[in-house]
PDB file of N, CA and C in Angstrom:
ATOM      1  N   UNK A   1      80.684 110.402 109.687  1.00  0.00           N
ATOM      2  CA  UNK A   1      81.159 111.533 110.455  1.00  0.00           C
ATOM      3  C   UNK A   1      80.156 111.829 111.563  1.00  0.00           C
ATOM      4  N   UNK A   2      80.814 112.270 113.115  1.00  0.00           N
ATOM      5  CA  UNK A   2      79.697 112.591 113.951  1.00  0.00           C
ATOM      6  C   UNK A   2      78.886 113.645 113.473  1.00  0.00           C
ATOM      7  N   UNK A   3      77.909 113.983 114.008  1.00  0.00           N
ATOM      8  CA  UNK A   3      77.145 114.910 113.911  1.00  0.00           C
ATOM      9  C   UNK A   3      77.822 116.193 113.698  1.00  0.00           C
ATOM     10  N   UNK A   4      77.442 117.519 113.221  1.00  0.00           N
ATOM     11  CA  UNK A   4      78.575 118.825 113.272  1.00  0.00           C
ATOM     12  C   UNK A   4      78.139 119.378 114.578  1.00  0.00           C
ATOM     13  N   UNK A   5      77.192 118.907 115.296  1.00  0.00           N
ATOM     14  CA  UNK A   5      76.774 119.809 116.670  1.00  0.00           C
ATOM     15  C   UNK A   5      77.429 119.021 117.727  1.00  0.00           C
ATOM     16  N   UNK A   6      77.447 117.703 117.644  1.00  0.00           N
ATOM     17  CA  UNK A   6      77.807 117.047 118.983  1.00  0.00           C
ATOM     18  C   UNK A   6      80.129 117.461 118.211  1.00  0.00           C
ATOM     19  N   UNK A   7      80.692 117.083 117.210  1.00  0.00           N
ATOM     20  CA  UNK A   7      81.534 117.301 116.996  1.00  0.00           C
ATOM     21  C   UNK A   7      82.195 118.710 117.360  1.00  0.00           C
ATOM     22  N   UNK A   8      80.803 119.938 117.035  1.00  0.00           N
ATOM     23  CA  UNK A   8      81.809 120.960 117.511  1.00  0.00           C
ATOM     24  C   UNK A   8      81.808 121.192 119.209  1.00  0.00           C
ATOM     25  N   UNK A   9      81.194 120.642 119.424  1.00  0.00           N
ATOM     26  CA  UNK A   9      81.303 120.268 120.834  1.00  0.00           C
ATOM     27  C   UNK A   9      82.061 119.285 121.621  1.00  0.00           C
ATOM     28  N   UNK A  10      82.197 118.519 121.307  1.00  0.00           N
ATOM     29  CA  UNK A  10      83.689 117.881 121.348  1.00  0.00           C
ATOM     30  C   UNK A  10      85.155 118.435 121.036  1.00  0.00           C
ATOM     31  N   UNK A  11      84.873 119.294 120.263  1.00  0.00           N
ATOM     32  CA  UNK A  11      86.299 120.103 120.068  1.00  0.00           C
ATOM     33  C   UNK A  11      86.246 121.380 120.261  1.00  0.00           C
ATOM     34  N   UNK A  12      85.405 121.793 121.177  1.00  0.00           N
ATOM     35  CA  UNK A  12      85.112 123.013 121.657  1.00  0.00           C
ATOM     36  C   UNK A  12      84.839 124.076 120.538  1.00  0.00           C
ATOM     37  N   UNK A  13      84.284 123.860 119.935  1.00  0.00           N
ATOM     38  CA  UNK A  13      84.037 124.935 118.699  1.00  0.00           C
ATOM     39  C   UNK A  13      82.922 125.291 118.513  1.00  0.00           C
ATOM     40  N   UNK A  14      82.355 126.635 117.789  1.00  0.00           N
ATOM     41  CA  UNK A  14      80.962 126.956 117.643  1.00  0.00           C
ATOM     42  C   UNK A  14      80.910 126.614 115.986  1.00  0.00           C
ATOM     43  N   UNK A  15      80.058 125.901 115.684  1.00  0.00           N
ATOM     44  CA  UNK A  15      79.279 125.001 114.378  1.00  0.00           C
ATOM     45  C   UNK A  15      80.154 126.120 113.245  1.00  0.00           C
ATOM     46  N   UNK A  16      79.848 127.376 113.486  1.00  0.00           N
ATOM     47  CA  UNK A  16      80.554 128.092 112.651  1.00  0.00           C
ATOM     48  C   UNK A  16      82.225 128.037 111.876  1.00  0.00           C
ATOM     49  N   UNK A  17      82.392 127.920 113.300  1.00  0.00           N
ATOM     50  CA  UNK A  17      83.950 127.737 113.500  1.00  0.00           C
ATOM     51  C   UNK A  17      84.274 126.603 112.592  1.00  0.00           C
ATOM     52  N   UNK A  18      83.781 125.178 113.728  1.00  0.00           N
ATOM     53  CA  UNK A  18      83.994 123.732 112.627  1.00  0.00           C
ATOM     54  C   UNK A  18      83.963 123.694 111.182  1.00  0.00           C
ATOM     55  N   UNK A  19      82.393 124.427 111.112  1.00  0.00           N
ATOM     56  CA  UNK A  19      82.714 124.473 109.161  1.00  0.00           C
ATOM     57  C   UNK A  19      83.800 125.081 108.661  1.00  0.00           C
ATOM     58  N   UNK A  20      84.562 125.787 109.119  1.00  0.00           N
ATOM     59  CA  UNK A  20      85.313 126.612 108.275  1.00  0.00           C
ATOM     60  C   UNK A  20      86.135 125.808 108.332  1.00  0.00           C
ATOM     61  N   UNK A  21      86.817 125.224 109.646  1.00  0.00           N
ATOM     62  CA  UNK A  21      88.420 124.539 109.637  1.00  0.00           C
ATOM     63  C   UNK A  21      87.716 122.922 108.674  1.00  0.00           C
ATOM     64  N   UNK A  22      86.500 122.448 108.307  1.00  0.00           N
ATOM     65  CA  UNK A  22      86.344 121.697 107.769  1.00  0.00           C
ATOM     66  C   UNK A  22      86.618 121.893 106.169  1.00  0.00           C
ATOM     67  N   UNK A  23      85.749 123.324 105.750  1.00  0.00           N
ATOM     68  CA  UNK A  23      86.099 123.402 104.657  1.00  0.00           C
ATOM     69  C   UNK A  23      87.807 123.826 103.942  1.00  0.00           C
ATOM     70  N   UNK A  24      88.209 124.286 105.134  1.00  0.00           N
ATOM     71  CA  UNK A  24      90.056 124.490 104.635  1.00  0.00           C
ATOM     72  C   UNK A  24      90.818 123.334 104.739  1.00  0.00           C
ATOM     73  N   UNK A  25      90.115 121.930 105.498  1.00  0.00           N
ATOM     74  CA  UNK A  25      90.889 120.827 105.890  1.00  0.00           C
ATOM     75  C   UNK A  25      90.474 119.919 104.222  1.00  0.00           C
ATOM     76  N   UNK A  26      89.278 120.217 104.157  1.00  0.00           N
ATOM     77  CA  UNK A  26      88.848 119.695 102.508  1.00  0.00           C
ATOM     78  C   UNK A  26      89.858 120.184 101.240  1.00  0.00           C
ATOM     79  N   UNK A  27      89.832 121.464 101.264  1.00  0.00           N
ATOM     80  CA  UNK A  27      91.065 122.276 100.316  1.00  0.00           C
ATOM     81  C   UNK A  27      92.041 121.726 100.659  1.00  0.00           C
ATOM     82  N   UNK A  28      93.025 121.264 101.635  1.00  0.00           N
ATOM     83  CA  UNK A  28      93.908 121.120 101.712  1.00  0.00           C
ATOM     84  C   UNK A  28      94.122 119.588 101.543  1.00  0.00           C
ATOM     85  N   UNK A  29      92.912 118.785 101.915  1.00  0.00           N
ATOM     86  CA  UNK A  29      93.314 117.395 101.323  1.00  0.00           C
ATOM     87  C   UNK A  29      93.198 117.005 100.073  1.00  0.00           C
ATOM     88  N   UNK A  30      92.382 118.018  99.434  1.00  0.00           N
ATOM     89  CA  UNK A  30      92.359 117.715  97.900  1.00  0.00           C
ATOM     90  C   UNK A  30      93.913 117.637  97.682  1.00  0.00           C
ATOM     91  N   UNK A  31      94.671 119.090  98.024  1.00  0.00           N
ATOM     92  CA  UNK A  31      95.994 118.944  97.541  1.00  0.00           C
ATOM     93  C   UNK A  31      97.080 117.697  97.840  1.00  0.00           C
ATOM     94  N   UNK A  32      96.734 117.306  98.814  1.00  0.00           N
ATOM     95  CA  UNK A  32      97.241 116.282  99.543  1.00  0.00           C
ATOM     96  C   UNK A  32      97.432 114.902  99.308  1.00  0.00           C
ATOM     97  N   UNK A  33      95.829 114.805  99.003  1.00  0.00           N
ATOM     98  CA  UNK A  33      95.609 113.475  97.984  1.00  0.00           C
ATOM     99  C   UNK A  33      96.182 113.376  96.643  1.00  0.00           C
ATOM    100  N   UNK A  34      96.573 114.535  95.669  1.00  0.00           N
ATOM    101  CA  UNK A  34      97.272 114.548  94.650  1.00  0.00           C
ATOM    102  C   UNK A  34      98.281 114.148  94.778  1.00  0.00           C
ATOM    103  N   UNK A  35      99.374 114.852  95.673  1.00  0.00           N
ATOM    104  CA  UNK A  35     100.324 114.428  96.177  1.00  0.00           C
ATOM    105  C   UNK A  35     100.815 113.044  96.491  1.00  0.00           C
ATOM    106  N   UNK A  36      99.886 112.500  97.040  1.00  0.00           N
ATOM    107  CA  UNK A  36      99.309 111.318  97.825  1.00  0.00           C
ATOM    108  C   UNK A  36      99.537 110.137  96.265  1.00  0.00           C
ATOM    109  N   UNK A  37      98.945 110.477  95.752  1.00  0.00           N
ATOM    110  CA  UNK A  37      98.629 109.860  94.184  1.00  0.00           C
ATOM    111  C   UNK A  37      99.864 109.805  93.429  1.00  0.00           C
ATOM    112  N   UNK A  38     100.613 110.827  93.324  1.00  0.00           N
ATOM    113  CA  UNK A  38     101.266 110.880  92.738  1.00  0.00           C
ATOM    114  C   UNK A  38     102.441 110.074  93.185  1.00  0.00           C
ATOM    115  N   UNK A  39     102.915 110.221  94.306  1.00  0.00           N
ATOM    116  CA  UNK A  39     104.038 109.540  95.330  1.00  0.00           C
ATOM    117  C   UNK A  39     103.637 108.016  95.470  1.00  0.00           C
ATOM    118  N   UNK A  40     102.286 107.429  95.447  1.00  0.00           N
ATOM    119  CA  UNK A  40     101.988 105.953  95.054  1.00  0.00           C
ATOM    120  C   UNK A  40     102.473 105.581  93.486  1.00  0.00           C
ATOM    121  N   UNK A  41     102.437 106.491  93.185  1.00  0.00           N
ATOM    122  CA  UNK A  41     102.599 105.957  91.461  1.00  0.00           C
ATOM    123  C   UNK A  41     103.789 105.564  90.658  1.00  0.00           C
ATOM    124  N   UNK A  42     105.063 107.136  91.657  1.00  0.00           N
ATOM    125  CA  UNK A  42     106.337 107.018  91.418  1.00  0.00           C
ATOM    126  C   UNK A  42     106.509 105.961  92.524  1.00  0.00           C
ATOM    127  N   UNK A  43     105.854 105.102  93.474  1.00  0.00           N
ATOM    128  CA  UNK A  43     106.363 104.340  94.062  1.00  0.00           C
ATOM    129  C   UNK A  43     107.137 104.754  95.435  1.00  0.00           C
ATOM    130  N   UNK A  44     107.602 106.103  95.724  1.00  0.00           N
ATOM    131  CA  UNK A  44     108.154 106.835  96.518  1.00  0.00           C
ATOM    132  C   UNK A  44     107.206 106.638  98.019  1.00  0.00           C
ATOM    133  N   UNK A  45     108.309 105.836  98.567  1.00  0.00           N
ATOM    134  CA  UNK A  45     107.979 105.438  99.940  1.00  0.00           C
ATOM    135  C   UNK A  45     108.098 106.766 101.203  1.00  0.00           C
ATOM    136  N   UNK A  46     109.071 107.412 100.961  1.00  0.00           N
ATOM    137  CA  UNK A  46     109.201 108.637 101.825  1.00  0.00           C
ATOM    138  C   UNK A  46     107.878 109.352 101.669  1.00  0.00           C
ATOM    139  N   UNK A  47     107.639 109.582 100.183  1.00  0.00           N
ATOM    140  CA  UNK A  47     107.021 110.743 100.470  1.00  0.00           C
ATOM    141  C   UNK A  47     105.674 110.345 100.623  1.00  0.00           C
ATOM    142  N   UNK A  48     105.315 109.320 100.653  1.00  0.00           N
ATOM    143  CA  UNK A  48     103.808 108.484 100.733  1.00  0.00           C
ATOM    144  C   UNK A  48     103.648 108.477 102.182  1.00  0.00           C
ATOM    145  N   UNK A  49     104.931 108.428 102.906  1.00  0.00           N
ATOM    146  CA  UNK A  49     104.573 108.480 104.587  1.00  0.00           C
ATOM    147  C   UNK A  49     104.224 110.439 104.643  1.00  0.00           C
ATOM    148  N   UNK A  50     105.030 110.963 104.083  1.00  0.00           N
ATOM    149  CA  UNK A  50     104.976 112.172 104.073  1.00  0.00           C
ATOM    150  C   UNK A  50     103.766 112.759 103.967  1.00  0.00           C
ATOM    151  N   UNK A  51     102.898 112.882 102.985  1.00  0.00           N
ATOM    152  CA  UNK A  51     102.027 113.531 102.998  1.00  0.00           C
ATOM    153  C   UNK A  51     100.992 112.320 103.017  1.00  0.00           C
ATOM    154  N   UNK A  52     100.893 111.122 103.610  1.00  0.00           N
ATOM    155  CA  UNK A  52      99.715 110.124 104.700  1.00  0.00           C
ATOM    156  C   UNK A  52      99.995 110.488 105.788  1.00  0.00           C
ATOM    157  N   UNK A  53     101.173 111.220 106.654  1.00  0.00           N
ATOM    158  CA  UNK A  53     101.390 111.418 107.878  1.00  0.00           C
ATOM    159  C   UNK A  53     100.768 112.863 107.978  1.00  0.00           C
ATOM    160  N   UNK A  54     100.913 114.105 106.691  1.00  0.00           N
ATOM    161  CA  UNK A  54     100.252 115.649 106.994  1.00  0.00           C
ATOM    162  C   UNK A  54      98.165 115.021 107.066  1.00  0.00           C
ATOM    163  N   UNK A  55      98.218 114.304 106.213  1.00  0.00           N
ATOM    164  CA  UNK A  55      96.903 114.055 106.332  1.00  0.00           C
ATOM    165  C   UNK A  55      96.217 113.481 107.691  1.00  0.00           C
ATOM    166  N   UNK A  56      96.961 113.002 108.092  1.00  0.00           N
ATOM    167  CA  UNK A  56      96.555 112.254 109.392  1.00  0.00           C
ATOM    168  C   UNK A  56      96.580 112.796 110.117  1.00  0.00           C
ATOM    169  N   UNK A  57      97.542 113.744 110.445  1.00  0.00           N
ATOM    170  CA  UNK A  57      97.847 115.177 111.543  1.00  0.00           C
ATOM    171  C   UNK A  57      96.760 115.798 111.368  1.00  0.00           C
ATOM    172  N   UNK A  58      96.314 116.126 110.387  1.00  0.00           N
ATOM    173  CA  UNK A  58      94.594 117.314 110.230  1.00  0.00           C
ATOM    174  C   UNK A  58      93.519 116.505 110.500  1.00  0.00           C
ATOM    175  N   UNK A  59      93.836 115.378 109.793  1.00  0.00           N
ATOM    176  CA  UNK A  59      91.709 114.500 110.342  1.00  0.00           C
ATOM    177  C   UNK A  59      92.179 114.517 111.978  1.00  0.00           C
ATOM    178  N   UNK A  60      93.262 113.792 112.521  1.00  0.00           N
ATOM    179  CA  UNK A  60      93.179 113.620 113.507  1.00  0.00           C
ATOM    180  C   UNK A  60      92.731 114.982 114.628  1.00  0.00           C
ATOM    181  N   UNK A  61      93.021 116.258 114.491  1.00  0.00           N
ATOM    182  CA  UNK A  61      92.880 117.091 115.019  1.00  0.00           C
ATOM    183  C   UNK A  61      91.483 117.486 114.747  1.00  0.00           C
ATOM    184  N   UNK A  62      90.808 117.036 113.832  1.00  0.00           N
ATOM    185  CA  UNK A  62      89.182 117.612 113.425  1.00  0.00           C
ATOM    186  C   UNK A  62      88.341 116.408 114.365  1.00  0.00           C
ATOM    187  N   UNK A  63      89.257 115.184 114.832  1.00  0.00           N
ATOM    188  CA  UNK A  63      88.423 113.714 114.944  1.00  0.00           C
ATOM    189  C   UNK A  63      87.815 113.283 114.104  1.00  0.00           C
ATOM    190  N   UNK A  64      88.265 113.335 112.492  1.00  0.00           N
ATOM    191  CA  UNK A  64      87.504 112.491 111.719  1.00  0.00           C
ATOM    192  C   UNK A  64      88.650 111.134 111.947  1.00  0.00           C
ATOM    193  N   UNK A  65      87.686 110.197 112.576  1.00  0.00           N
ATOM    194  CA  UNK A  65      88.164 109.175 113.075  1.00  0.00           C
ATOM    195  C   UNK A  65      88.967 108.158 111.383  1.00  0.00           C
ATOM    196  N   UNK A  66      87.837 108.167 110.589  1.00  0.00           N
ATOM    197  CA  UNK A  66      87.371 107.155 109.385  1.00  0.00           C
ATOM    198  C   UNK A  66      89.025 107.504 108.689  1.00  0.00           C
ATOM    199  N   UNK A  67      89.075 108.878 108.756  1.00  0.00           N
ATOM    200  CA  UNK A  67      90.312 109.540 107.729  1.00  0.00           C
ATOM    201  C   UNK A  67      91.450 109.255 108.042  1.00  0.00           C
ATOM    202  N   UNK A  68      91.412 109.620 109.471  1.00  0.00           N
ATOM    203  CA  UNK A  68      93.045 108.786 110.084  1.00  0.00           C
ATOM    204  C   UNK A  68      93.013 108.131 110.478  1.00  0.00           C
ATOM    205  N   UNK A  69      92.432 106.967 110.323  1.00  0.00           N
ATOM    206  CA  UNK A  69      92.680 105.233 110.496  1.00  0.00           C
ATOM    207  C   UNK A  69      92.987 105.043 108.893  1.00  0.00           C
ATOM    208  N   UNK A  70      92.750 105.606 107.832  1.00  0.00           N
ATOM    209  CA  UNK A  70      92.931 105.067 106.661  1.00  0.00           C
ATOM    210  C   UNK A  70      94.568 105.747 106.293  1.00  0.00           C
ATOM    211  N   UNK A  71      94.699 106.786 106.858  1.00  0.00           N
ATOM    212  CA  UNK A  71      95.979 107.431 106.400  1.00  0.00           C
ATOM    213  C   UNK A  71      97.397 107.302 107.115  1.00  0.00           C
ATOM    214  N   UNK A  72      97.077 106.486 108.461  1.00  0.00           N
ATOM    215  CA  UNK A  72      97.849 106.184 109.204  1.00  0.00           C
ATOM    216  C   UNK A  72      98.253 104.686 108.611  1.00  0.00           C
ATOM    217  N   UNK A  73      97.261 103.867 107.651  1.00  0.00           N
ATOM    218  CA  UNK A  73      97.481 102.536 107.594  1.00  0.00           C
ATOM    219  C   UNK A  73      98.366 102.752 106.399  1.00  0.00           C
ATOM    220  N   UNK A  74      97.742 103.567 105.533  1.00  0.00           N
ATOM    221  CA  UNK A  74      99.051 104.029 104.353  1.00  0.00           C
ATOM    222  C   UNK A  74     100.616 104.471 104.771  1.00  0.00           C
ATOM    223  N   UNK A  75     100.314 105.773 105.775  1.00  0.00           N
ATOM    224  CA  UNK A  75     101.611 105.485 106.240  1.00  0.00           C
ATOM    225  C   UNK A  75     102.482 104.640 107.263  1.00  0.00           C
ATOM    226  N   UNK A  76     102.134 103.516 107.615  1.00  0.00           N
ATOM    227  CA  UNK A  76     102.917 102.798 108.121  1.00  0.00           C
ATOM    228  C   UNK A  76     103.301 101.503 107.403  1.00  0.00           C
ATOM    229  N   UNK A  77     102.569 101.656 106.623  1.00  0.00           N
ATOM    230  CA  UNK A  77     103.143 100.779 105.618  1.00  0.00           C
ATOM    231  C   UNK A  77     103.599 101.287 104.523  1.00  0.00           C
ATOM    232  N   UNK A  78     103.905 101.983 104.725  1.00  0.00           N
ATOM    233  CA  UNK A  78     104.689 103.080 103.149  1.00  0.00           C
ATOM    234  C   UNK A  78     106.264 102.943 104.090  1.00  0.00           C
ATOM    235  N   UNK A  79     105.751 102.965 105.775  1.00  0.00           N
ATOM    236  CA  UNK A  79     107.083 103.637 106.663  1.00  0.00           C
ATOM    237  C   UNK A  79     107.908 102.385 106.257  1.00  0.00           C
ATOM    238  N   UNK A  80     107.235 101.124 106.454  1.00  0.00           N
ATOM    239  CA  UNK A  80     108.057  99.808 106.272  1.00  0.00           C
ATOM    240  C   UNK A  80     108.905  99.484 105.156  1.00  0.00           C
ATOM    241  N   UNK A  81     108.214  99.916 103.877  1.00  0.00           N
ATOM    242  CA  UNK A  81     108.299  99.634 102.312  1.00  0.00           C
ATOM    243  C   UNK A  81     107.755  98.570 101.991  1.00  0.00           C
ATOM    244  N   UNK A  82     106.209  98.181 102.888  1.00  0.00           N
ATOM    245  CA  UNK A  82     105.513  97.108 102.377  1.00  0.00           C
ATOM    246  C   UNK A  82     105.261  96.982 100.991  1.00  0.00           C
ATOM    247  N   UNK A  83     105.117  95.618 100.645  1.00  0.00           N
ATOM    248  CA  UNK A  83     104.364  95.641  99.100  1.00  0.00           C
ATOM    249  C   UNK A  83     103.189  95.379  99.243  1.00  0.00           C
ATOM    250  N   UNK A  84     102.560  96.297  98.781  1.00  0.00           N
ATOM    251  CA  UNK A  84     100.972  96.114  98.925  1.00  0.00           C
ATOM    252  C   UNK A  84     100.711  97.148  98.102  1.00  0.00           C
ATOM    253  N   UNK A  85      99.118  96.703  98.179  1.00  0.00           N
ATOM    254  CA  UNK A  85      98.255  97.614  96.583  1.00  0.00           C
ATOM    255  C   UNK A  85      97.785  98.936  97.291  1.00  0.00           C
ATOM    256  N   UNK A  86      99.186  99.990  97.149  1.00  0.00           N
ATOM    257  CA  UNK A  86      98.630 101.485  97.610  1.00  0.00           C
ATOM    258  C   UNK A  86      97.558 101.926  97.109  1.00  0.00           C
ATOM    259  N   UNK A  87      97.327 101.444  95.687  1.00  0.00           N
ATOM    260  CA  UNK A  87      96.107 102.320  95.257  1.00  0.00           C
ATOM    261  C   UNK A  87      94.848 102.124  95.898  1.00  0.00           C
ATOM    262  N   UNK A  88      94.884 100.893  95.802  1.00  0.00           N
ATOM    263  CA  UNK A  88      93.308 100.060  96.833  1.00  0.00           C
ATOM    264  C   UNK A  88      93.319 101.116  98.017  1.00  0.00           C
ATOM    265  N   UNK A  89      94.161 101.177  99.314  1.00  0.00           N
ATOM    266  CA  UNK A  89      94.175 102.089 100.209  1.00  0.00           C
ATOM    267  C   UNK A  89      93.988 103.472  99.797  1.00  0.00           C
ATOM    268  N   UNK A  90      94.820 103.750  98.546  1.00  0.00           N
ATOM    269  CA  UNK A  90      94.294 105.329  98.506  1.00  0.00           C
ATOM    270  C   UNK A  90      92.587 105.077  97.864  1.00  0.00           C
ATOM    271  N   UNK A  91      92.483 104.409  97.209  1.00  0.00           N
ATOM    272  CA  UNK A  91      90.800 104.540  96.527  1.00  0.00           C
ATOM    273  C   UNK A  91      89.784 104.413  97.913  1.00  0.00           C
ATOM    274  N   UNK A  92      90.061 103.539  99.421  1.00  0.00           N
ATOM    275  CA  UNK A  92      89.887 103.608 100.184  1.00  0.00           C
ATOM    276  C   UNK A  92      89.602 105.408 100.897  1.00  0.00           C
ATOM    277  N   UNK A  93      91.092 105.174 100.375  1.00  0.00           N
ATOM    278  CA  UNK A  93      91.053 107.337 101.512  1.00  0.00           C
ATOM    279  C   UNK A  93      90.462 107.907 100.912  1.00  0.00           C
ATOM    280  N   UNK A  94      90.058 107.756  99.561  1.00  0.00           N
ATOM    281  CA  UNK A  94      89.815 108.959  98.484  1.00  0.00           C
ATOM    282  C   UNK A  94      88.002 108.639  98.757  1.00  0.00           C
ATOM    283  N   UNK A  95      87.638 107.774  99.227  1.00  0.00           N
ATOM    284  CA  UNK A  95      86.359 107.276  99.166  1.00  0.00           C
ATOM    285  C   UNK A  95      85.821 107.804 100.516  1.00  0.00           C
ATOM    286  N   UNK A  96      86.745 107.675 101.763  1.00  0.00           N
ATOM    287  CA  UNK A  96      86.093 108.385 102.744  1.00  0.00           C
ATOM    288  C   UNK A  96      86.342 109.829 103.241  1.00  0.00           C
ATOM    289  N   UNK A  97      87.515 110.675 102.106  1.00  0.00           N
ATOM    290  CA  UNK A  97      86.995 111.832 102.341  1.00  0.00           C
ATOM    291  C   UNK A  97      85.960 112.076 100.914  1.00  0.00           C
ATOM    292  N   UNK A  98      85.260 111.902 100.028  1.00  0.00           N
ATOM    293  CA  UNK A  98      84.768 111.904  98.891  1.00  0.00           C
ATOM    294  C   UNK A  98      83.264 112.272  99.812  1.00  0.00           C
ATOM    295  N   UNK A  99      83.044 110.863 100.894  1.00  0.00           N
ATOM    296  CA  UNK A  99      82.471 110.993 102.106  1.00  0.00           C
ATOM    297  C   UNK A  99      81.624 111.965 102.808  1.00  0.00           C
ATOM    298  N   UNK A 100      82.962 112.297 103.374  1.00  0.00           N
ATOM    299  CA  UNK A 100      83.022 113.847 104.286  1.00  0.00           C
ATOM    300  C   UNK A 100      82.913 114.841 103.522  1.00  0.00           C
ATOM    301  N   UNK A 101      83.116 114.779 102.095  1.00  0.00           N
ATOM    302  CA  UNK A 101      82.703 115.781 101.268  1.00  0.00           C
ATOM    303  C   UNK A 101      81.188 116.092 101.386  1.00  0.00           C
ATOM    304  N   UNK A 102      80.700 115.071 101.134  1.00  0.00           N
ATOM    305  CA  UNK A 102      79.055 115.285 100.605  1.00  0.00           C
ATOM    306  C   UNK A 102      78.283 115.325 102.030  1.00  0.00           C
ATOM    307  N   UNK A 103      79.047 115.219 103.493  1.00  0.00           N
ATOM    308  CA  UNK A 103      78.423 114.970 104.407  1.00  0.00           C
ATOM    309  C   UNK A 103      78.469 116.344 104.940  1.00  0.00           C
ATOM    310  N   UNK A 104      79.849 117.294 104.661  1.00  0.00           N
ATOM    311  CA  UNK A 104      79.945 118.448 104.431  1.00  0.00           C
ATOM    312  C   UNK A 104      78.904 119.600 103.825  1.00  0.00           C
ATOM    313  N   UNK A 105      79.113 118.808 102.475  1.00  0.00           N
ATOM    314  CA  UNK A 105      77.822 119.686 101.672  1.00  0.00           C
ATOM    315  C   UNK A 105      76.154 119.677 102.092  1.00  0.00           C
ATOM    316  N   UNK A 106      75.983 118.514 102.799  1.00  0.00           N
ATOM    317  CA  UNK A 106      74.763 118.847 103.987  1.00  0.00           C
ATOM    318  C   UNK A 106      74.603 119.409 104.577  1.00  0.00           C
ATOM    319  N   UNK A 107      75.653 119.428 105.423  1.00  0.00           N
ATOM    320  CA  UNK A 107      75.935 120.558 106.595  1.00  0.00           C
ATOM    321  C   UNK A 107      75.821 121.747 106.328  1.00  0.00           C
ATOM    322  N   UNK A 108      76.421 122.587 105.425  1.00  0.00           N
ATOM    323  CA  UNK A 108      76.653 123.747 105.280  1.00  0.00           C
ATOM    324  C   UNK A 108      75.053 123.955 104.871  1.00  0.00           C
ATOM    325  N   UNK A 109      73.790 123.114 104.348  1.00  0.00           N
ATOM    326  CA  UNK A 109      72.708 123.811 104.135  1.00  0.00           C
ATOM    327  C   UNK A 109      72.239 124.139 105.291  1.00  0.00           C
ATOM    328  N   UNK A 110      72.713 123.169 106.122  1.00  0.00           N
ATOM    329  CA  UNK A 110      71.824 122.801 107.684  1.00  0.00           C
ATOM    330  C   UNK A 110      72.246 124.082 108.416  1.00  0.00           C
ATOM    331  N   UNK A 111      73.613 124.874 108.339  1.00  0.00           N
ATOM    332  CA  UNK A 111      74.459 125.980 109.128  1.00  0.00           C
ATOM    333  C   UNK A 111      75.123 126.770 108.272  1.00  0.00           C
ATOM    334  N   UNK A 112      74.155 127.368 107.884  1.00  0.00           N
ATOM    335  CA  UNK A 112      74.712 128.563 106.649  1.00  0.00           C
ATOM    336  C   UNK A 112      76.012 129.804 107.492  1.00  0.00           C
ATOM    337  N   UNK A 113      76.638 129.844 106.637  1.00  0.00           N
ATOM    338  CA  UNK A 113      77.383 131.272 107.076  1.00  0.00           C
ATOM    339  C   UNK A 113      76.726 132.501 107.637  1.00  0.00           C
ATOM    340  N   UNK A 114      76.526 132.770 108.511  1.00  0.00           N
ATOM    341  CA  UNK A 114      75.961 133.863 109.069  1.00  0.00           C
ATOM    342  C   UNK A 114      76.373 134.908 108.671  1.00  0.00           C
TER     343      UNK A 114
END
């Protein structure tokens, strides 16, 4: 992940700001990835584009580059009904926000809540 100073600067944000939409983009991919998990498992091609496409809509808007290149590759091949090993890709996604988790939990020592 870029830096949180040069990033919130790139997306016009004050460090403050970024953490927060980071930590609600984290909450919300936890849920996401369940989802995510679950819809690989039943095999459900719709909804695997479905919530790889909500996921990709949020990294992409934060620029976590790593997140939506991995969630875009799930959903376009979920879009096709490729056969391929979703889980590998999700253990993939699950690995680079797992990532941004702990790169997160740095951050927030580095830029405490004011």
């Amino acid at each position: 992940m870029k830096d949180i100073e040069q990033l919130a600067h790139t997306l016009g944000l004050s460090e403050e700001r970024l953490m927060h939409k980071l930590d609600a983009f984290l909450i919300y991919a936890q849920v996401e990835l369940a989802n995510l998990e679950d819809a690989i498992e039943q095999k459900k091609y719709k909804k695997i584009v479905r919530h790889a496409h909500k996921l990709s809509v949020k990294a992409d808007k934060l620029n976590l580059d790593e997140i939506y290149i991995h969630t875009e590759h799930i959903e376009i091949l979920a879009m096709f009904k490729r056969d391929t090993d979703y889980m590998l890709l999700f253990n993939e996604l699950h690995e680079a926000l797992f990532k941004l988790h702990e790169e997160f939990a740095e951050a927030k020592m580095l830029f405490p809540a004011r």
